[in-house]
N, C-alpha and C. Protein backbone atom coordinates (compact mmCIF):
# COMPACT_ATOMS: atom_id res chain seq x y z
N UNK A 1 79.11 79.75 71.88
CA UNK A 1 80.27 80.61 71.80
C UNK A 1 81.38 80.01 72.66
N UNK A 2 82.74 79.90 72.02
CA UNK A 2 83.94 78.98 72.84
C UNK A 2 84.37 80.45 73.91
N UNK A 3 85.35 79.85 74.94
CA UNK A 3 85.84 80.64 75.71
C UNK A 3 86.73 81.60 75.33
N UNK A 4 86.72 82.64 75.17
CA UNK A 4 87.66 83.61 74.56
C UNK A 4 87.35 84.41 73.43
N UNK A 5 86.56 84.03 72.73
CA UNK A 5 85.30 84.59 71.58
C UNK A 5 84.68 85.97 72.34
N UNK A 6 84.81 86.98 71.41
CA UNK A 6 83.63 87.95 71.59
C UNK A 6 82.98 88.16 71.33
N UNK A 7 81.35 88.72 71.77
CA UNK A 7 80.06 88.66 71.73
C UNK A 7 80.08 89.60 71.06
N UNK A 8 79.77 90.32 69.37
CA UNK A 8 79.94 91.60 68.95
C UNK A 8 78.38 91.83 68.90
N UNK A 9 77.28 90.96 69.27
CA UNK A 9 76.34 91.31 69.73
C UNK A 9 76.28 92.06 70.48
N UNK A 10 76.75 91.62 71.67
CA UNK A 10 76.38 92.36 72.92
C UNK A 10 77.37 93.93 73.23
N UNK A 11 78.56 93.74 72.32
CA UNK A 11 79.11 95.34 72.13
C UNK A 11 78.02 96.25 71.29
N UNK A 12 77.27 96.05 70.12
CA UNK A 12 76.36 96.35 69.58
C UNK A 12 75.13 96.83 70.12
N UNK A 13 74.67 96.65 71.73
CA UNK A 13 73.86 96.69 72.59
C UNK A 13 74.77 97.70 73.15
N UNK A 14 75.72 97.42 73.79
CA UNK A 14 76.19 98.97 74.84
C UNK A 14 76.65 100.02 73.65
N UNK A 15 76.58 100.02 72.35
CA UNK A 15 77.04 101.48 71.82
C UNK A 15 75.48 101.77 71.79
N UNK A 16 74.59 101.26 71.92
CA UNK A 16 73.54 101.60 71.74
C UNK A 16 73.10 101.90 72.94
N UNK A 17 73.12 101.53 73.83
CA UNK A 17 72.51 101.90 75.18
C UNK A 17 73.48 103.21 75.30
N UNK A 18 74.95 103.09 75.13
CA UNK A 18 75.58 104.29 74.91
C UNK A 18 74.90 105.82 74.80
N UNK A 19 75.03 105.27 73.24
CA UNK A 19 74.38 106.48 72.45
C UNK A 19 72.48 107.00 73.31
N UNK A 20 71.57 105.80 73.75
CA UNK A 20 70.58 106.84 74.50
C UNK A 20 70.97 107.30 75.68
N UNK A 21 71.43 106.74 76.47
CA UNK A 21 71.99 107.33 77.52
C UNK A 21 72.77 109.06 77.50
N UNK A 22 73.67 108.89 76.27
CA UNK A 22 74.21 110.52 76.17
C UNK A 22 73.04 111.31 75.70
N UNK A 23 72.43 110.59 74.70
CA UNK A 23 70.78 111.68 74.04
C UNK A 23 69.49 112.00 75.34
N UNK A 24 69.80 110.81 76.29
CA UNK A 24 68.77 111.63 77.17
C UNK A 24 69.29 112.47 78.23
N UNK A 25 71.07 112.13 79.04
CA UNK A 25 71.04 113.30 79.39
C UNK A 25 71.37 114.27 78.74
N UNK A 26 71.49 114.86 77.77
CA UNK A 26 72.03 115.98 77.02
C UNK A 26 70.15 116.19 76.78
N UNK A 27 69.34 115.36 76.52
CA UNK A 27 68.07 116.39 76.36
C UNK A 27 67.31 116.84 77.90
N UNK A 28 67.69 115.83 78.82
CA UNK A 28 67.11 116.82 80.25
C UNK A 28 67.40 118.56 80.27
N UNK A 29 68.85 119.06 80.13
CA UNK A 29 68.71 119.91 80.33
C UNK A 29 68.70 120.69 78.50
N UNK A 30 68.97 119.94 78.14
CA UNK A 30 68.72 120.78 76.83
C UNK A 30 67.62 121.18 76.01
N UNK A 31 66.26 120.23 76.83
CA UNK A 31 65.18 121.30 76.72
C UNK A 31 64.76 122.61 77.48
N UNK A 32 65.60 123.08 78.84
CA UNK A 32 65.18 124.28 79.15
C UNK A 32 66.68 125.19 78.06
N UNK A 33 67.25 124.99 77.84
CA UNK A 33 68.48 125.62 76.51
C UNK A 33 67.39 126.09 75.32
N UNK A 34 66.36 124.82 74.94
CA UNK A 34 65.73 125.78 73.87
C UNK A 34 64.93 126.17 74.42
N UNK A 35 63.71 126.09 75.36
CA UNK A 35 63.03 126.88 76.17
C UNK A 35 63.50 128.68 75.98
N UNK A 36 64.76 128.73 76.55
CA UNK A 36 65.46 129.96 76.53
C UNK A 36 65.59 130.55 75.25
N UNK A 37 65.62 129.63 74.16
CA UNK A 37 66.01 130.21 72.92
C UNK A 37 67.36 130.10 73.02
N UNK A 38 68.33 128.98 73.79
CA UNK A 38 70.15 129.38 73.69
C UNK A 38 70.72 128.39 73.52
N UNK A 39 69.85 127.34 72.38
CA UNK A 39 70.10 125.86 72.05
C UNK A 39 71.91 125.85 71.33
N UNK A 40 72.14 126.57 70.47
CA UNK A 40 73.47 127.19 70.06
C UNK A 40 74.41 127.14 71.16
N UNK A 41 74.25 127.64 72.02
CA UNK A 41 75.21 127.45 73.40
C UNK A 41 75.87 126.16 73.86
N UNK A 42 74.97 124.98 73.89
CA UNK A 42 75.08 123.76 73.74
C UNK A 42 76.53 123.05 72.87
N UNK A 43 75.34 123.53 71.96
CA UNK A 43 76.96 123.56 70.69
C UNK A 43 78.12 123.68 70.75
N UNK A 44 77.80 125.08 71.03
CA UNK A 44 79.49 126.01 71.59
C UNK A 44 80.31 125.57 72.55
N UNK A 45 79.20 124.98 73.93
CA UNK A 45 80.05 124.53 74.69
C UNK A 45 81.12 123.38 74.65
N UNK A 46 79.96 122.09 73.71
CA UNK A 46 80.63 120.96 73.72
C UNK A 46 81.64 121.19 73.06
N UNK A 47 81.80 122.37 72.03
CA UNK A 47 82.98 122.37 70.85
C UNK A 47 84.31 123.05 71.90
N UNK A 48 84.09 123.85 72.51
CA UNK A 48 84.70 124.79 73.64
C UNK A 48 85.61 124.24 74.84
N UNK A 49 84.97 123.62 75.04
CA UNK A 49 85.29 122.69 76.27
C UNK A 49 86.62 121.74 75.70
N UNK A 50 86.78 121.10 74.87
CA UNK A 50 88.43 120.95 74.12
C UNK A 50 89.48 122.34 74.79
N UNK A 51 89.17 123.09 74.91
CA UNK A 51 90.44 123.82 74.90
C UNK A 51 90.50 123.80 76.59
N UNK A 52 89.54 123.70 77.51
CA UNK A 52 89.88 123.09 78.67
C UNK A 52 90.51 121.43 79.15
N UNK A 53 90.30 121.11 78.25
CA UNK A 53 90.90 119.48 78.36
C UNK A 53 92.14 119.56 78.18
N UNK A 54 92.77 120.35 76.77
CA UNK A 54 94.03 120.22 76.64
C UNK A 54 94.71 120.83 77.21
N UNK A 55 94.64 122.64 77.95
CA UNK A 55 95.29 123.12 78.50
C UNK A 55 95.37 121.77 79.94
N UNK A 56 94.41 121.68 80.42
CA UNK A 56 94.56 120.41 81.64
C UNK A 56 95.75 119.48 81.40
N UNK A 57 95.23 118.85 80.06
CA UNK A 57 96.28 117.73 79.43
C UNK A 57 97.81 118.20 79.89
N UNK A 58 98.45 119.50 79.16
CA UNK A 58 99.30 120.09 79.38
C UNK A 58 99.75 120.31 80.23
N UNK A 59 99.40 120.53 81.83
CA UNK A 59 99.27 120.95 82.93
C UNK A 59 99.60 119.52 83.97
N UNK A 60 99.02 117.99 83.61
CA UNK A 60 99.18 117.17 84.46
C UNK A 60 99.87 116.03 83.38
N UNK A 61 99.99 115.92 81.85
CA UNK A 61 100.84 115.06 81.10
C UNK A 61 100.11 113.60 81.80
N UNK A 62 98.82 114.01 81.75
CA UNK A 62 97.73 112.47 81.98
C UNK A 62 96.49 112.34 81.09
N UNK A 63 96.26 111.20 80.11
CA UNK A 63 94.96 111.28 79.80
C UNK A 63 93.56 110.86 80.51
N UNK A 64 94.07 110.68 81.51
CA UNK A 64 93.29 109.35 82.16
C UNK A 64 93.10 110.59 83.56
N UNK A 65 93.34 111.74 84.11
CA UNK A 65 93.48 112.70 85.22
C UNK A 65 92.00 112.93 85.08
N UNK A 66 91.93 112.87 86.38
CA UNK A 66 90.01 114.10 86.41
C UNK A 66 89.94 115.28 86.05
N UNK A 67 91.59 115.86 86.08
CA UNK A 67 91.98 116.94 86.01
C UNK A 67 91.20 117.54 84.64
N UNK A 68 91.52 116.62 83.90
CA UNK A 68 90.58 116.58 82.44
C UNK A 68 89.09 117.34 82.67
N UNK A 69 88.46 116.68 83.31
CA UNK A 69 87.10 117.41 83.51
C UNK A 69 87.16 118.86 83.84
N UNK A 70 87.55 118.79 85.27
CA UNK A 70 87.84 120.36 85.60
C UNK A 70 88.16 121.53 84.56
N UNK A 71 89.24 120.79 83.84
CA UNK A 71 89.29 122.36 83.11
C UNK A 71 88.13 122.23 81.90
N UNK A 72 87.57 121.03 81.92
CA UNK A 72 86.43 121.68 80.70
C UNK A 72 85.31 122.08 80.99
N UNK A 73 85.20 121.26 82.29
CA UNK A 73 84.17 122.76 82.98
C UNK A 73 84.40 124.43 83.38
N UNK A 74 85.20 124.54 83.13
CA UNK A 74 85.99 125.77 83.98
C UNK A 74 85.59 126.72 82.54
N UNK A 75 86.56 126.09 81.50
CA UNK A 75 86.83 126.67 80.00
C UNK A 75 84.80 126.47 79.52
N UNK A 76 84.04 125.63 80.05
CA UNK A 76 82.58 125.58 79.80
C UNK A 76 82.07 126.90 80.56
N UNK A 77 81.98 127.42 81.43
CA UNK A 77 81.82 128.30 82.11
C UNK A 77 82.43 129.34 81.63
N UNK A 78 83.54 129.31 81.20
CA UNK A 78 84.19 130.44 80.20
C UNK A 78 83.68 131.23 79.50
N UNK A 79 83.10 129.88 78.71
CA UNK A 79 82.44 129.96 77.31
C UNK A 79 80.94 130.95 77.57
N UNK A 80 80.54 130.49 78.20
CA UNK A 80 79.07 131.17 78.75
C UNK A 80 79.17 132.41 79.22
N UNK A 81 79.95 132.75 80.07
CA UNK A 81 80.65 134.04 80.80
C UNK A 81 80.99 134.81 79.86
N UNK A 82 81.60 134.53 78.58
CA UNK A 82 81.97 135.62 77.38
C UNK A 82 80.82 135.81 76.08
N UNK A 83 79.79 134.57 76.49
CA UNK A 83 78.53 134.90 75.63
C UNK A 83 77.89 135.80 76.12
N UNK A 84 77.45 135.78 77.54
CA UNK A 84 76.84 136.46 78.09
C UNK A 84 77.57 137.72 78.50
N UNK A 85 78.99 138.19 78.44
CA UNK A 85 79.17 139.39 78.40
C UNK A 85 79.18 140.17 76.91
N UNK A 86 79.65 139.35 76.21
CA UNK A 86 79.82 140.08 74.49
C UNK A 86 77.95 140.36 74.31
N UNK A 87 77.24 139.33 75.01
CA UNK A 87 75.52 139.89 74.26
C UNK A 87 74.84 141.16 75.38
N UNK A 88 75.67 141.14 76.84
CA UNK A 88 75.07 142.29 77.45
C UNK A 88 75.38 143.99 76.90
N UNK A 89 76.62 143.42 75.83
CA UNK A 89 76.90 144.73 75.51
C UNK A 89 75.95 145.55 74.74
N UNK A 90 75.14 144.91 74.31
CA UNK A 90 74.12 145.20 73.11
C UNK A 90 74.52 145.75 72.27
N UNK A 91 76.00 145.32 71.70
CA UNK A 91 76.36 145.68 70.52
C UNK A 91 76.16 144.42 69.49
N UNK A 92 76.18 143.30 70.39
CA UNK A 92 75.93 141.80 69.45
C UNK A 92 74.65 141.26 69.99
N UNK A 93 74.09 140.59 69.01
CA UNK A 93 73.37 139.64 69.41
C UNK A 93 73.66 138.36 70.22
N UNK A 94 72.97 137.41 70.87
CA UNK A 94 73.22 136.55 72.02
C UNK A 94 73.89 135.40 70.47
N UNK A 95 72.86 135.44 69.26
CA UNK A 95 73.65 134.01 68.47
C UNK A 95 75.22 134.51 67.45
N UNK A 96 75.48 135.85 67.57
CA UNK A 96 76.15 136.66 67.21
C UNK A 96 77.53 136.58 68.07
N UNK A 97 77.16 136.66 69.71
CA UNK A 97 78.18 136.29 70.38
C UNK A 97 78.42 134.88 70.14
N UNK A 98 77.94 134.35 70.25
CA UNK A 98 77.97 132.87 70.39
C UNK A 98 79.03 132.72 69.33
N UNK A 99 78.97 133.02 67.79
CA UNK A 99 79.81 132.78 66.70
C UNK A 99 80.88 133.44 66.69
N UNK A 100 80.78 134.33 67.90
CA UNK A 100 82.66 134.69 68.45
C UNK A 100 83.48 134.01 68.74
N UNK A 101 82.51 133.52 70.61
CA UNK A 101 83.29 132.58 71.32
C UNK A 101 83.95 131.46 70.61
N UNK A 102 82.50 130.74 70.51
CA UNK A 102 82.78 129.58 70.06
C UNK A 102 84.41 129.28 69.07
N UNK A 103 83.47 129.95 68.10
CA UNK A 103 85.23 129.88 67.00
C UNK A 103 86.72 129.80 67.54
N UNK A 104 86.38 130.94 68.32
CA UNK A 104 87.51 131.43 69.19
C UNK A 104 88.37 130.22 69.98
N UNK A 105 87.86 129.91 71.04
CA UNK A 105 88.16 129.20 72.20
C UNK A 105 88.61 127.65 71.46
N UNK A 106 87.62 127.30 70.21
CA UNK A 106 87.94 125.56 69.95
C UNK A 106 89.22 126.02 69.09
N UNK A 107 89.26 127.38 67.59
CA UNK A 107 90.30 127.32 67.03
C UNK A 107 91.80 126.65 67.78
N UNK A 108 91.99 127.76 68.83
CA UNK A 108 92.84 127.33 70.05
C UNK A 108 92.92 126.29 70.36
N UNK A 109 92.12 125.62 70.89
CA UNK A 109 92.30 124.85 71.60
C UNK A 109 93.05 123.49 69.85
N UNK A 110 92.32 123.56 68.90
CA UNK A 110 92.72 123.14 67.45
C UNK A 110 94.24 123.20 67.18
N UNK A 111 94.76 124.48 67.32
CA UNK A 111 96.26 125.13 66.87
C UNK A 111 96.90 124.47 68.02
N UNK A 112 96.65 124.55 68.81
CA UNK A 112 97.47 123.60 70.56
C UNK A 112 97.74 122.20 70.36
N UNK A 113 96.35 121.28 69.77
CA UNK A 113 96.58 120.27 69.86
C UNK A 113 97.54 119.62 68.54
N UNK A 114 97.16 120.36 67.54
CA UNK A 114 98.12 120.54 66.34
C UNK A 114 99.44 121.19 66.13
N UNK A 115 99.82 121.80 67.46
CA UNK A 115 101.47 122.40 67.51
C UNK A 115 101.94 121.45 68.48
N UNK A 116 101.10 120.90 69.25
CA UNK A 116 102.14 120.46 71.19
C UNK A 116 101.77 119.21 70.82
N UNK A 117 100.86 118.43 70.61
CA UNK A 117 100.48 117.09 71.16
C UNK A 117 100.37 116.92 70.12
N UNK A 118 101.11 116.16 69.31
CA UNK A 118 101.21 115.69 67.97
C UNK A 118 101.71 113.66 68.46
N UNK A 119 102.54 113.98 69.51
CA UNK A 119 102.85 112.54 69.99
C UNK A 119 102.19 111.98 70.59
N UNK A 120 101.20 112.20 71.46
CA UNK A 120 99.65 112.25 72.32
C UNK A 120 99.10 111.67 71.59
N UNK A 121 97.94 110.49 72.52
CA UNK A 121 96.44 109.89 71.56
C UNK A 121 95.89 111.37 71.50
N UNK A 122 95.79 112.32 72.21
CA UNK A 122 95.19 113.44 71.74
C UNK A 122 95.27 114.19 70.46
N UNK A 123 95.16 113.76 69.63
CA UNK A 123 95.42 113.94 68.04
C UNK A 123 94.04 114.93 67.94
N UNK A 124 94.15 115.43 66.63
CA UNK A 124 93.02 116.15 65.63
C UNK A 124 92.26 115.05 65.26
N UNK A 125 92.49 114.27 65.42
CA UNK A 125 91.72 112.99 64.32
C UNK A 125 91.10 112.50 65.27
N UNK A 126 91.49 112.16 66.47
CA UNK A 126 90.35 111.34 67.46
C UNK A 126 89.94 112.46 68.11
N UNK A 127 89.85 113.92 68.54
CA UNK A 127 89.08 114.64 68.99
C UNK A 127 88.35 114.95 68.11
N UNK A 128 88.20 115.25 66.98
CA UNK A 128 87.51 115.77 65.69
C UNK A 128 86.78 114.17 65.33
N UNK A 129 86.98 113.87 65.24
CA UNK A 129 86.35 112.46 64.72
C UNK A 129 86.10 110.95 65.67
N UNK A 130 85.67 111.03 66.83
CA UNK A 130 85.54 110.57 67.75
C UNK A 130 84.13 109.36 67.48
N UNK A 131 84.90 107.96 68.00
CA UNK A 131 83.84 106.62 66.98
C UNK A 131 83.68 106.15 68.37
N UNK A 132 81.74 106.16 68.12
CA UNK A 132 81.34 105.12 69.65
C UNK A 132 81.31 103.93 69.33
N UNK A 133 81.77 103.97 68.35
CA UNK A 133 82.01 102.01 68.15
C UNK A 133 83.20 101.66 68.72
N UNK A 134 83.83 102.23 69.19
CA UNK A 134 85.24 101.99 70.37
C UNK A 134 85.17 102.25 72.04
N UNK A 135 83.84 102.20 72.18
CA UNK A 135 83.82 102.68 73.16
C UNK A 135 83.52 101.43 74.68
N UNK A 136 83.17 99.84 73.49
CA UNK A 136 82.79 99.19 74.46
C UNK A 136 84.19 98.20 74.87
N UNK A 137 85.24 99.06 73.93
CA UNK A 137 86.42 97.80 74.21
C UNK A 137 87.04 98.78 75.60
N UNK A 138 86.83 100.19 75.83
CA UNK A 138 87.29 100.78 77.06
C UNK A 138 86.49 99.68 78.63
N UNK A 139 86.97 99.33 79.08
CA UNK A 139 85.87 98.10 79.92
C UNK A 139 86.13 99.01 81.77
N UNK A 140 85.41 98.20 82.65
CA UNK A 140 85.44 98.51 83.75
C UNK A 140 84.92 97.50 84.26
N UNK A 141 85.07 96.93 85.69
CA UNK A 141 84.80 95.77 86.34
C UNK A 141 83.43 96.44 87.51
N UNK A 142 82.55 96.11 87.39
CA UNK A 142 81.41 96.76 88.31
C UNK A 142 80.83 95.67 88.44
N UNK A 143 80.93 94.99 89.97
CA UNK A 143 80.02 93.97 90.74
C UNK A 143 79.92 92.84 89.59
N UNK A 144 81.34 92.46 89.83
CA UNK A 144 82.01 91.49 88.96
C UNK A 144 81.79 91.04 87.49
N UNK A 145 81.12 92.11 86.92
CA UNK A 145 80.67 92.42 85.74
C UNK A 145 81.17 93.33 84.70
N UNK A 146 81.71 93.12 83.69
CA UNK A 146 82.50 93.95 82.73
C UNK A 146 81.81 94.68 81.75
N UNK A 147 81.87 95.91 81.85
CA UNK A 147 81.16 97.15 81.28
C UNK A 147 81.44 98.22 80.95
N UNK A 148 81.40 98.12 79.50
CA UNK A 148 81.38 99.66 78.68
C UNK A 148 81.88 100.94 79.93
N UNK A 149 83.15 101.81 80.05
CA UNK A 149 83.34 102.45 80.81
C UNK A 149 82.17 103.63 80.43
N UNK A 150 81.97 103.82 78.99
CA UNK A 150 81.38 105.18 78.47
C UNK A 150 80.11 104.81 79.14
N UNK A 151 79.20 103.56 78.93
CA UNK A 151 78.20 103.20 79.66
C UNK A 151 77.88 103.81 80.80
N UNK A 152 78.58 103.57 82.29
CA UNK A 152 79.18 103.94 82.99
C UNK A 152 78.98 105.22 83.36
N UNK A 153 79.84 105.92 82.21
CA UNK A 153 80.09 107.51 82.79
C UNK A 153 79.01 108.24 82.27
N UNK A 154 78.06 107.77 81.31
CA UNK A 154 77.01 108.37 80.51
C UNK A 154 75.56 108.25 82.02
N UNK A 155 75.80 107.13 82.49
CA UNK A 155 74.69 106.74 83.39
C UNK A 155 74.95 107.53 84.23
N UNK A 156 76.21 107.93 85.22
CA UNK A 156 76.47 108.52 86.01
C UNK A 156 76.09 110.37 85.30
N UNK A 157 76.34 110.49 84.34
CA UNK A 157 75.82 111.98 84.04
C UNK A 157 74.51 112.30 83.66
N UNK A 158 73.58 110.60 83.56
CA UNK A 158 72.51 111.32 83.36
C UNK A 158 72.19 111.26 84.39
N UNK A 159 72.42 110.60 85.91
CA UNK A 159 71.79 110.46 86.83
C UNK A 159 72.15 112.15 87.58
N UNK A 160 73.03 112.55 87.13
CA UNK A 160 73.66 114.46 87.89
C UNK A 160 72.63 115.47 87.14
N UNK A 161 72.36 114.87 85.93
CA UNK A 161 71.24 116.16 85.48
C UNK A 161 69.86 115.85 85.79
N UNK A 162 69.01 114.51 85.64
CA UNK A 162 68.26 114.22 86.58
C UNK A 162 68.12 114.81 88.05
N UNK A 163 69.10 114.76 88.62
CA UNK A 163 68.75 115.49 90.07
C UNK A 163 68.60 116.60 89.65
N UNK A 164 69.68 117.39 89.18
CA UNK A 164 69.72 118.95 89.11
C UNK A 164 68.59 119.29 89.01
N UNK A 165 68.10 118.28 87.82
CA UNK A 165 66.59 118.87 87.36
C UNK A 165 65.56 118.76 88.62
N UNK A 166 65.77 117.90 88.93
CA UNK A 166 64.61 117.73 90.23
C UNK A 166 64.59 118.35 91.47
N UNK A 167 66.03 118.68 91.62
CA UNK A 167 66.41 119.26 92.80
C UNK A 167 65.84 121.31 92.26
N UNK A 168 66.51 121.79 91.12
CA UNK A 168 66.20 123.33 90.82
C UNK A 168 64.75 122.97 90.35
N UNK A 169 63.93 122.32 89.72
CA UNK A 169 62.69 122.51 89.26
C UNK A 169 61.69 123.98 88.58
N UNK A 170 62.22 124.02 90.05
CA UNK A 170 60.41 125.40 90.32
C UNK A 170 61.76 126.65 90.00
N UNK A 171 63.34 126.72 90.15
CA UNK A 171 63.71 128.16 90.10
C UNK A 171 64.18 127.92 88.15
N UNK A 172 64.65 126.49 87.88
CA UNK A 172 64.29 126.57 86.21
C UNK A 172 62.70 126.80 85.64
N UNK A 173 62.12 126.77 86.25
CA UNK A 173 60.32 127.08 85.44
C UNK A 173 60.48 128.84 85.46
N UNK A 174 60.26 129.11 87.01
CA UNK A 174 60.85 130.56 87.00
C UNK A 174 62.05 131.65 86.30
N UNK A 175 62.89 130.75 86.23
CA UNK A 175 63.72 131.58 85.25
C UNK A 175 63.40 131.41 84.08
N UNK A 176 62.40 130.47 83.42
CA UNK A 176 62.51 130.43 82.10
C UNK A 176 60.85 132.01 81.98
N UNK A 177 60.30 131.73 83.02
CA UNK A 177 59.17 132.71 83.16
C UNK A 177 59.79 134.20 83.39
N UNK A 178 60.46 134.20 84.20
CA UNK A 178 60.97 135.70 84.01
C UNK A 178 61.90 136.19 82.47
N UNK A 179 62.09 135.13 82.07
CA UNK A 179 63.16 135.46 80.99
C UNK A 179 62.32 136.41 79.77
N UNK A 180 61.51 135.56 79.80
CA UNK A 180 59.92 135.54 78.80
C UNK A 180 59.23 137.00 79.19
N UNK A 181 58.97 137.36 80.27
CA UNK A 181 58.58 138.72 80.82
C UNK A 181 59.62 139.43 80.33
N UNK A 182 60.81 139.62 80.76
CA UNK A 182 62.28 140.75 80.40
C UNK A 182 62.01 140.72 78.57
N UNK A 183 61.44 139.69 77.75
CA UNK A 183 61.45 139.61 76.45
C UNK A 183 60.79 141.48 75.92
């Protein structure tokens, strides 16, 4: 290979290491989600969590801000907070609420990015249709080595649910045991 040539091998390797990296942390904790029976939630959230990014977006006019995260955790927490109040009412069911929120919170966040940010990479088309085959030209320099940023940020999140998991253990076994008793 001459100097300046790219290896589409080796991009072919990080969408792939990519892609397990997001499937195993998203299954650490997303086997106590079906444990619970609230695998749907999952769903909801990842779809949900858009309308915290963009209000953020809106708020700091950065794509690249951490700020980004924050509000989709915030608007993630949202999301859960109005499942779990619409299903305590016991007028809905828990997958009943769920097909409230959910709808709810991404429509929005949909109509926002389709009225305000039309000039934005934040388009309908790359949030809605989002390709990990672009993900190894985003690069980062780590111990003089150039690497997949998604790589990167996928490793770093599975290594946060890994702990969580190891660190709560025995009060996730327990909550999934009391849940099962309250049944």
């Amino acid at each position: 290979m001459e100097k300046g040539e790219i290896n589409y091998g080796f991009f072919s390797l990080e969408i792939q290491l990519i892609a397990i990296m997001v499937a195993s942390a998203c299954s650490i904790l997303g086997t106590f989600l079906v444990l619970k029976r609230m695998a749907m939630v999952s769903d909801a959230i990842t779809h949900t969590i858009l309308l915290g990014i963009v209000v953020a977006f809106f708020a700091v006019h950065d794509l690249n801000s951490p700020l980004l995260i924050v509000g989709a955790g915030i608007v993630g927490v949202l999301t859960v907070y109005l499942v779990e109040l619409l299903n305590s009412t016991k007028l809905v069911k828990e997958d009943s609420a769920i097909g409230v929120v959910f709808p709810l919170l991404f429509s929005i966040a949909v109509i926002l990015i389709s009225k305000y940010a039309g000039n934005v990479h934040l388009d309908v088309d790359s949030v809605l249709l989002g390709e990990l085959a672009f993900a190894p030209f985003n690069r980062v320099q780590i111990f003089g080595f150039s690497v997949a940023k998604g790589l990167v940020t996928t490793f770093v999140i599975f290594l946060i649910n890994v702990s969580f998991v190891i660190i709560f253990f025995k009060e996730l076994k327990k909550f999934r045991y009391l849940t099962r008793l309250l049944r």
